[in-house]
Structure formats: structure tokens, C-alpha cells
Protein backbone atom coordinates (compact mmCIF):
# COMPACT_ATOMS: atom_id res chain seq x y z
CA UNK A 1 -29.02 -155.85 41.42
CA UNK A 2 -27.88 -152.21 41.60
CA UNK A 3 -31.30 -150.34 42.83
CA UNK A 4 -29.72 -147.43 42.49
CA UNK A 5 -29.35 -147.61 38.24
CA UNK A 6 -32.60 -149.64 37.63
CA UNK A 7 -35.43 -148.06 35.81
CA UNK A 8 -37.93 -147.90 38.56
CA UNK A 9 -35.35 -146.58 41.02
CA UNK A 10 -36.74 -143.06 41.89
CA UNK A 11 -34.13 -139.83 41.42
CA UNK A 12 -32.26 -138.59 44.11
CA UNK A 13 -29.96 -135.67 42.62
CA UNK A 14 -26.40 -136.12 43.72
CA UNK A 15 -25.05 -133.20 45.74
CA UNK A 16 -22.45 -132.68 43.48
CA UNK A 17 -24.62 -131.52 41.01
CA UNK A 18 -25.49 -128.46 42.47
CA UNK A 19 -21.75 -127.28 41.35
CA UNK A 20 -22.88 -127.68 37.69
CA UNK A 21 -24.07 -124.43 36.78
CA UNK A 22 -25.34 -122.30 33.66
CA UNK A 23 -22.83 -120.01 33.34
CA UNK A 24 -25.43 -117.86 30.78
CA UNK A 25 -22.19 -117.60 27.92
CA UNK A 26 -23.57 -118.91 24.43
CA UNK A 27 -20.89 -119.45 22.22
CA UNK A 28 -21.56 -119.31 18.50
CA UNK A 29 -19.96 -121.82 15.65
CA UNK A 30 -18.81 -121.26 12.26
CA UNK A 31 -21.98 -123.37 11.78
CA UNK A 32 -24.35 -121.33 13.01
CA UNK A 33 -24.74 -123.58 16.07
CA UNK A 34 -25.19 -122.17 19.93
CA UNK A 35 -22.73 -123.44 22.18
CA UNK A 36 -23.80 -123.35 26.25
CA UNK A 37 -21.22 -122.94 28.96
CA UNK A 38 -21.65 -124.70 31.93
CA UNK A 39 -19.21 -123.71 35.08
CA UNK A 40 -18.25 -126.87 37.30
CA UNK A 41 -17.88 -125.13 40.46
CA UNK A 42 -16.04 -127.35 42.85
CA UNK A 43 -14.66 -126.27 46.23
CA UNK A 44 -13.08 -128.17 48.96
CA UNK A 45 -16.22 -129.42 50.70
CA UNK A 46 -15.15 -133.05 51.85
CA UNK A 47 -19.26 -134.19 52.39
CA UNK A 48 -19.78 -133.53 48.92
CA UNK A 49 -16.45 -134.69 47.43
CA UNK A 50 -16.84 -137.66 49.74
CA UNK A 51 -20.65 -138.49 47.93
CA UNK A 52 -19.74 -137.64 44.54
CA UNK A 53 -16.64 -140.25 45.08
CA UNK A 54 -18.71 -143.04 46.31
CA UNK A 55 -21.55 -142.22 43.22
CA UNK A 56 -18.30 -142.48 40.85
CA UNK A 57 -16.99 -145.78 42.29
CA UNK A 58 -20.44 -147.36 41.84
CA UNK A 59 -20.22 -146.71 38.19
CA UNK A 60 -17.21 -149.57 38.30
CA UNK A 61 -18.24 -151.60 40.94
CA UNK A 62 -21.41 -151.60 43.24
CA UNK A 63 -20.88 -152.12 46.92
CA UNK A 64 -22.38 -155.49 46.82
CA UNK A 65 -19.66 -156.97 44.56
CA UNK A 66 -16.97 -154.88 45.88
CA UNK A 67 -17.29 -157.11 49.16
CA UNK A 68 -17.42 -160.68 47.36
CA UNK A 69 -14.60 -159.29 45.19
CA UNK A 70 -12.49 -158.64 47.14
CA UNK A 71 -12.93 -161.94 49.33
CA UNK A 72 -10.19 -164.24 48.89
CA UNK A 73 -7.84 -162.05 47.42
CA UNK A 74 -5.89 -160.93 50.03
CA UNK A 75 -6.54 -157.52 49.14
CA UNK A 76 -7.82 -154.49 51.01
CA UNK A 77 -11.19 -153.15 49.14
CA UNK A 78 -8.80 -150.05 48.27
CA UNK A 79 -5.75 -152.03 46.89
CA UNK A 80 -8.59 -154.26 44.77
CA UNK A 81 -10.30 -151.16 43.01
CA UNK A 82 -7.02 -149.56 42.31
CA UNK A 83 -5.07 -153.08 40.87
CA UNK A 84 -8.77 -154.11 39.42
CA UNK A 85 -11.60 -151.83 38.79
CA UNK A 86 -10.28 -148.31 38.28
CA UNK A 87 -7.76 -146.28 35.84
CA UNK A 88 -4.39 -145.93 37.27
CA UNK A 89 -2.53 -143.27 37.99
CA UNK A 90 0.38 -144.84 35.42
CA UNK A 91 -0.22 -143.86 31.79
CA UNK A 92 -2.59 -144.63 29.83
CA UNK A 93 -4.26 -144.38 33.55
CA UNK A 94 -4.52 -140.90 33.44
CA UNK A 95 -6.46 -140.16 30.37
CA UNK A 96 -8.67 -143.17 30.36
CA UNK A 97 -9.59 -141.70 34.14
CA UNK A 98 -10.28 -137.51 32.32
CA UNK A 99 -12.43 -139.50 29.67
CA UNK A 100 -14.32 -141.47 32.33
CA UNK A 101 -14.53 -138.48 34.39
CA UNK A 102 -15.96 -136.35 31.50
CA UNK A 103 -18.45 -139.30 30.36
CA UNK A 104 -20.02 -139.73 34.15
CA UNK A 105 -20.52 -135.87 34.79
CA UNK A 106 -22.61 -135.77 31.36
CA UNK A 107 -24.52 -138.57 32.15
CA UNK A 108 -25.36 -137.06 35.08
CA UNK A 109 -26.31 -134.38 33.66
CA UNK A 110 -28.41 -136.52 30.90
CA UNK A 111 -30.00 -138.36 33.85
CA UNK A 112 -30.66 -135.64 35.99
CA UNK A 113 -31.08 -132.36 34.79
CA UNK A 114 -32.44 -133.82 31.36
CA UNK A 115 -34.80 -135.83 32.75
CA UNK A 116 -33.31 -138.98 30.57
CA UNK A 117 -32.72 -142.78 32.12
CA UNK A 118 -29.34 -143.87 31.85
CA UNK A 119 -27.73 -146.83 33.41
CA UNK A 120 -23.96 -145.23 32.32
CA UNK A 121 -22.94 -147.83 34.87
CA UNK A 122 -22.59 -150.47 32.09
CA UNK A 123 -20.00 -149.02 30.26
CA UNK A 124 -17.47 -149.30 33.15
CA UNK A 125 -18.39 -152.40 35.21
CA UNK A 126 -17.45 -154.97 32.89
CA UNK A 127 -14.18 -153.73 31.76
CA UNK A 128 -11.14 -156.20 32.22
CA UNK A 129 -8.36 -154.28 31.48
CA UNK A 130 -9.42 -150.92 33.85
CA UNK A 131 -6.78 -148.84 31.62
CA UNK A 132 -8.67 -149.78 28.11
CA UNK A 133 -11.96 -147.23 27.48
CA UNK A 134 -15.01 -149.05 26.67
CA UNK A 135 -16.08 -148.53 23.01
CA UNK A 136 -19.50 -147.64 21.48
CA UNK A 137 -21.36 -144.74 22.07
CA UNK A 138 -20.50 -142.50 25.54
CA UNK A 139 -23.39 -141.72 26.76
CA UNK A 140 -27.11 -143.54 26.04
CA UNK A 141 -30.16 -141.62 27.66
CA UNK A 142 -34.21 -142.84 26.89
CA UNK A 143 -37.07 -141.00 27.41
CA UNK A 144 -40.12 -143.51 27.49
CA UNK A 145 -42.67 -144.73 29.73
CA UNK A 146 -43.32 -148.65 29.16
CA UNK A 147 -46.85 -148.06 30.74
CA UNK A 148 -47.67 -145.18 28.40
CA UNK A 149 -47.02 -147.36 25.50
CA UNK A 150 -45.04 -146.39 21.74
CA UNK A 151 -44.85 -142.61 21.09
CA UNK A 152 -43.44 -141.23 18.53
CA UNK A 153 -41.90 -138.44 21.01
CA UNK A 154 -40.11 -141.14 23.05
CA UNK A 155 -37.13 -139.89 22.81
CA UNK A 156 -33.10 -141.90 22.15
CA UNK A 157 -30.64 -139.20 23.02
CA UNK A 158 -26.45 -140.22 22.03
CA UNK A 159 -24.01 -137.92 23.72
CA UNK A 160 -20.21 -138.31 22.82
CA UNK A 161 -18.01 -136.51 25.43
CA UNK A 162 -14.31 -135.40 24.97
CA UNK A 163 -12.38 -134.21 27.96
CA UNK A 164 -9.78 -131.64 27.44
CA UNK A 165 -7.75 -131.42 31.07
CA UNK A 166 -4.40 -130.49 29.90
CA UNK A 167 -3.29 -128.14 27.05
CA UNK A 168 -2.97 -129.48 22.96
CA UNK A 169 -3.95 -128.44 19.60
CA UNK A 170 -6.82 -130.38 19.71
CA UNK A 171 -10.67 -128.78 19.74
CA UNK A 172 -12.28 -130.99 21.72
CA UNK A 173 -15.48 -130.22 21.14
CA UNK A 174 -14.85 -130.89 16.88
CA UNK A 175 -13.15 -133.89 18.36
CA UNK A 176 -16.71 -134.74 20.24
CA UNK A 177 -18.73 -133.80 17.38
CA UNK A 178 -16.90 -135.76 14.80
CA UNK A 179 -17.39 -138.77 16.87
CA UNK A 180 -20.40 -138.19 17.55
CA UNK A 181 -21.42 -138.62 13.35
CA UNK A 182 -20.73 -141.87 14.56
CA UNK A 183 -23.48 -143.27 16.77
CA UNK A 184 -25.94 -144.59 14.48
CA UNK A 185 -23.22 -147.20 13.48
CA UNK A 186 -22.47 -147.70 17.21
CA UNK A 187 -26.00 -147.60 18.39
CA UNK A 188 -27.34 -150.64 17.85
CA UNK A 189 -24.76 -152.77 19.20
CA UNK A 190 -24.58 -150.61 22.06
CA UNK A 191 -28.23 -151.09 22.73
CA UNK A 192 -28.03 -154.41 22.05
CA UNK A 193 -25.23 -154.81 24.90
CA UNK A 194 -27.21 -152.66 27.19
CA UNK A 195 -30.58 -155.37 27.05
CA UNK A 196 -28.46 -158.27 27.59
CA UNK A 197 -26.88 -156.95 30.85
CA UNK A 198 -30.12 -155.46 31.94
CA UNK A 199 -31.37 -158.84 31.42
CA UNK A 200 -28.95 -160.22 33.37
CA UNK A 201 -29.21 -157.90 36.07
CA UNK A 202 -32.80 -158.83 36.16
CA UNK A 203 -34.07 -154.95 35.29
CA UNK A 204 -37.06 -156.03 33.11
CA UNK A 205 -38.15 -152.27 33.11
CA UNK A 206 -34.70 -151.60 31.80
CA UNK A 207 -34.85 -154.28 29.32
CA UNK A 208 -38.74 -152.92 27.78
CA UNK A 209 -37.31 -149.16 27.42
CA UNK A 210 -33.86 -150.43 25.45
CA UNK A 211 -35.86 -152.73 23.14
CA UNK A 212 -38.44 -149.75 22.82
CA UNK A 213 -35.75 -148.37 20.45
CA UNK A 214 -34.36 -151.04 18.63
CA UNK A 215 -37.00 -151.17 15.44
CA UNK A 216 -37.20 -147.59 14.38
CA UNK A 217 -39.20 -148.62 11.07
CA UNK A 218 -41.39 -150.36 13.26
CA UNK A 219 -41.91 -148.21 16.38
CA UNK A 220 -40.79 -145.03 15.19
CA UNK A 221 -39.10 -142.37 17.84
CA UNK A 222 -37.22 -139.02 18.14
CA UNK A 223 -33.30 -139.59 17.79
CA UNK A 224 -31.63 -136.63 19.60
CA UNK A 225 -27.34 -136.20 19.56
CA UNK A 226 -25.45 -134.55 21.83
CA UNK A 227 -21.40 -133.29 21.92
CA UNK A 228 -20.15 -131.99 25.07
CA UNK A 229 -16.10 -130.62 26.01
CA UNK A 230 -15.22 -130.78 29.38
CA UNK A 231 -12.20 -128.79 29.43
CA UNK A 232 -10.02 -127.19 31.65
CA UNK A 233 -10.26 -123.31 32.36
CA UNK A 234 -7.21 -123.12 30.25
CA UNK A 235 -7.77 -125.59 28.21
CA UNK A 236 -11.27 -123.45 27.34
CA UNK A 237 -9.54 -120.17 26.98
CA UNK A 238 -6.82 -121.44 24.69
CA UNK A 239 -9.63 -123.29 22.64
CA UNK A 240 -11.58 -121.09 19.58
CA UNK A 241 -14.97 -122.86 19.76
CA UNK A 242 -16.61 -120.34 17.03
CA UNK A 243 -14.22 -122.75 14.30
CA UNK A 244 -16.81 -125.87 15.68
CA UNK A 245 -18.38 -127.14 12.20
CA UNK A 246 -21.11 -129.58 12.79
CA UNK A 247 -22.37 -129.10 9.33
CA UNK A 248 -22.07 -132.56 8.20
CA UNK A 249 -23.29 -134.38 11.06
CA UNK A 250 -25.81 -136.91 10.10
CA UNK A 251 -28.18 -135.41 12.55
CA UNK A 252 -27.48 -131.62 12.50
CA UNK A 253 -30.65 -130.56 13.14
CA UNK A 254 -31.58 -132.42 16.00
CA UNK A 255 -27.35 -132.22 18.00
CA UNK A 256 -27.35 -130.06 20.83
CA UNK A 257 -23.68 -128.78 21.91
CA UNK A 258 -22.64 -127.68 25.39
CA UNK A 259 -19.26 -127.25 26.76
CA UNK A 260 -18.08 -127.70 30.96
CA UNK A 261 -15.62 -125.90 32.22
CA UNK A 262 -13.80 -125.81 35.35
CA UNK A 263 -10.47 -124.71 37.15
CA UNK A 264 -7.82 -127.75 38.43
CA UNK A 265 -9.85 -130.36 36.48
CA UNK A 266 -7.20 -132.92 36.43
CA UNK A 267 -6.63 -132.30 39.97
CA UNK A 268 -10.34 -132.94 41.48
CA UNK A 269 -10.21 -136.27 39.01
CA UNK A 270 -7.09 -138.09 40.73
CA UNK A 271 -8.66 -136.81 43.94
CA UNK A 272 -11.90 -138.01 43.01
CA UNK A 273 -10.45 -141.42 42.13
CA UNK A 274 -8.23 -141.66 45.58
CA UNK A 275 -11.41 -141.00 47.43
CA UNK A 276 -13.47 -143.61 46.09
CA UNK A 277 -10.78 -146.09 46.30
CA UNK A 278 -9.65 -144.76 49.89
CA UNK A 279 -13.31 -144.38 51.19
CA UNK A 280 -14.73 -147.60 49.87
């Protein structure tokens, strides 16, 4: 079992979160939306690049069955997460790693500055091809205390992410909240795969807080959206986010926006990915 994801594990804030800041900048959409910016402040500091590289890797493969994976294979732990577990650096390597990237850092940020449980290890772990991106919904965060009991303020919150390293014509954050229109055909699949590996990872906590939310007739709860661009600086300042039109999102009224940006994003992702494979 991976004590770290369960839903009794208790929350130790990863280091690398402390270069996620507010930058104070609200953007406003064509919408009449408020768009946050958040700074990702990285700097060469190998403790912290070395601890946010291990946290990443355990999103694909825990430490426990990295060593009976690699058994028998002939392989070096490194060689078998870069062959096996995580995108290469050969295309389509490179973008499935930006969109992985982008999806972990707001889960994160779901998980830990939201307050919000969310195993986002389960959407990478199980892949077979490590260059195909896992479908569904990105991001899955629940608010919900089992002991409390049913509220009606528990609280399901969806967050698509888009990452925008390199420069296009694409507006990443439309891109997010388009997708994002599309959870609540996603979601209960997605919650549905969620129980049966908590089951099998025997997190029974885990399992009572998914099924919490799959009867909203029956147990009704809050249903909360989120779209999030993690872009580039110049991918950001080449990007017009007052055209963002979430008008006919399902769940307008309750979709929160936020955008990350950061300098040399593509650049701490391969070296994020070379650590976690080199360090392992």
C-alpha cells in the first residue's frame, strides 16, 4: 500500500510547494470571470528539486514496486522507469511529460493548499504504454469526513489542466475550460475506477469517501470545477486570457479559474523527470 496517498495518511506539504506563489494579478474574462496568477518560482536548489523529483516518481511507481519491478529484468531502477514507467524524452514523450507535469502540480495544489484528498497517483501508475495520457477527468479532489457522516457541503471538486510550455495559437486555458464542460460525462467512470483500485490497494477510507459521491440523487453534495493553464512565461505573455469564455460551461457558477506561470518550464520538467529516474 502507498501510505503516503491513503486517506488517513496525515499531510506533510512538499517543499516544493513553497515556490507556488500568489502572484496578487487577477485577470478578467470576456465572461466576467476572475482569473488568479500563480508564479512557480523555481531556482536551482538541488534538496528541493531532489524531493519534488522523488514525490513525482511516486505518482508512477511507489518505491515498493519499483524494487520488485525491476527484479529480474536486468535493468538498473533508472533504465526500468525510463523504458517502463515514465514519458520519454522521444515524441509524443515530451508533451505527455508537460501534461503530466501540469496535472501533478495542480493536484498538489488541490491536495494541499485546498485542503482536498486526492490520490492523483492513480491516473499514472497503471499506464502501459508510459507515452499514452490517461483519459477521464485530470484532477479528482473530495472534501468529506466518513466519520462526520453525508453533508450536503461535502464537497467533489473536477480540475482539467492544460499545459502550455512552448509557443502556439492555442489558449490554453479555453482549451482547459472546454474540457473541463466535460467531467460530468467522465466523472462517474472515473470514480468508479478510482474505488476499484482503492479497493485493491486495500484503502477502505479511500473507498467510503469515492462512493460518498457516486449517488448524487441520493446523498446529495456540492460539485465544484476547476480550469487551470500552466504556461510558460512566454507562453503567458503571448496568451490574451481576457478572450476566456466560460459562459457555457455546465457549471459556470460554481468553476473557479487560475493560471501558473513560470520561466524555463519545459526545462525544470525534463530535469525533473532525469532526477527521479537518476535518483531512484
Amino acid at each position: 500500500m502507498r501510505g503516503e496517498d491513503t486517506a488517513e495518511a496525515p499531510l506533510t506539504t512538499p517543499k516544493h510547494l513553497s515556490w507556488l506563489v500568489d502572484s496578487g494579478t487577477i485577470v478578467p474574462t470576456a465572461c466576467g470571470k476572475a482569473i488568479p496568477v500563480w508564479e512557480l518560482q523555481h531556482v536551482d536548489d538541488a534538496a528541493i528539486l531532489s524531493d519534488w523529483a522523488s514525490h513525482f516518481r511516486r505518482h508512477y511507481c511507489s518505491d515498493e514496486d519499483l524494487e520488485a519491478l525491476t527484479q529480474g529484468t536486468g535493468k538498473t531502477k533508472a533504465e526500468f522507469l525510463r523504458e517502463m514507467k515514465l514519458p520519454s524524452l522521444e515524441k509524443p514523450g515530451p508533451s505527455v511529460r508537460s501534461g503530466d507535469f501540469g496535472e501533478i502540480l495542480i493536484a498538489d495544489y488541490l491536495r494541499y493548499v485546498l485542503g482536498h484528498w486526492s490520490p492523483a497517483h492513480i491516473r499514472y501508475d497503471g499506464r502501459f504504454n508510459p507515452n499514452d495520457p490517461t483519459k477521464g477527468a485530470d484532477i479528482i479532489g473530495f472534501s468529506h469526513d466518513p466519520d462526520v457522516g453525508h453533508l450536503p457541503a461535502d464537497e467533489l471538486y473536477l480540475f482539467e489542466a492544460k499545459s502550455g510550455m512552448t509557443l502556439s495559437k492555442k489558449n490554453r486555458l479555453q482549451d482547459a475550460v472546454d474540457d473541463s464542460g466535460k467531467d460530468k460525462l467522465r466523472e462517474a467512470v472515473s470514480l468508479n475506477a478510482f474505488k476499484q483500485r482503492l479497493r485493491k490497494d486495500g484503502d477502505e477510507t479511500g473507498q467510503k469517501i469515492v462512493q460518498r459521491f457516486q449517488d448524487e440523487t441520493a446523498r446529495p453534495f456540492a460539485r465544484r470545477n476547476g480550469a487551470a493553464a500552466i504556461m510558460d512565461d512566454d507562453v503567458f505573455a503571448a496568451t490574451d486570457l481576457t478572450k476566456v469564455d466560460a459562459s457555457l460551461h455546465p457549471n459556470a457558477a460554481n468553476l473557479s479559474l487560475m493560471v501558473i506561470k513560470g520561466p524555463s518550464l519545459m526545462a525544470l520538467v525534463h530535469a525533473l523527470y532525469e532526477r527521479a529516474a537518476d535518483e531512484a
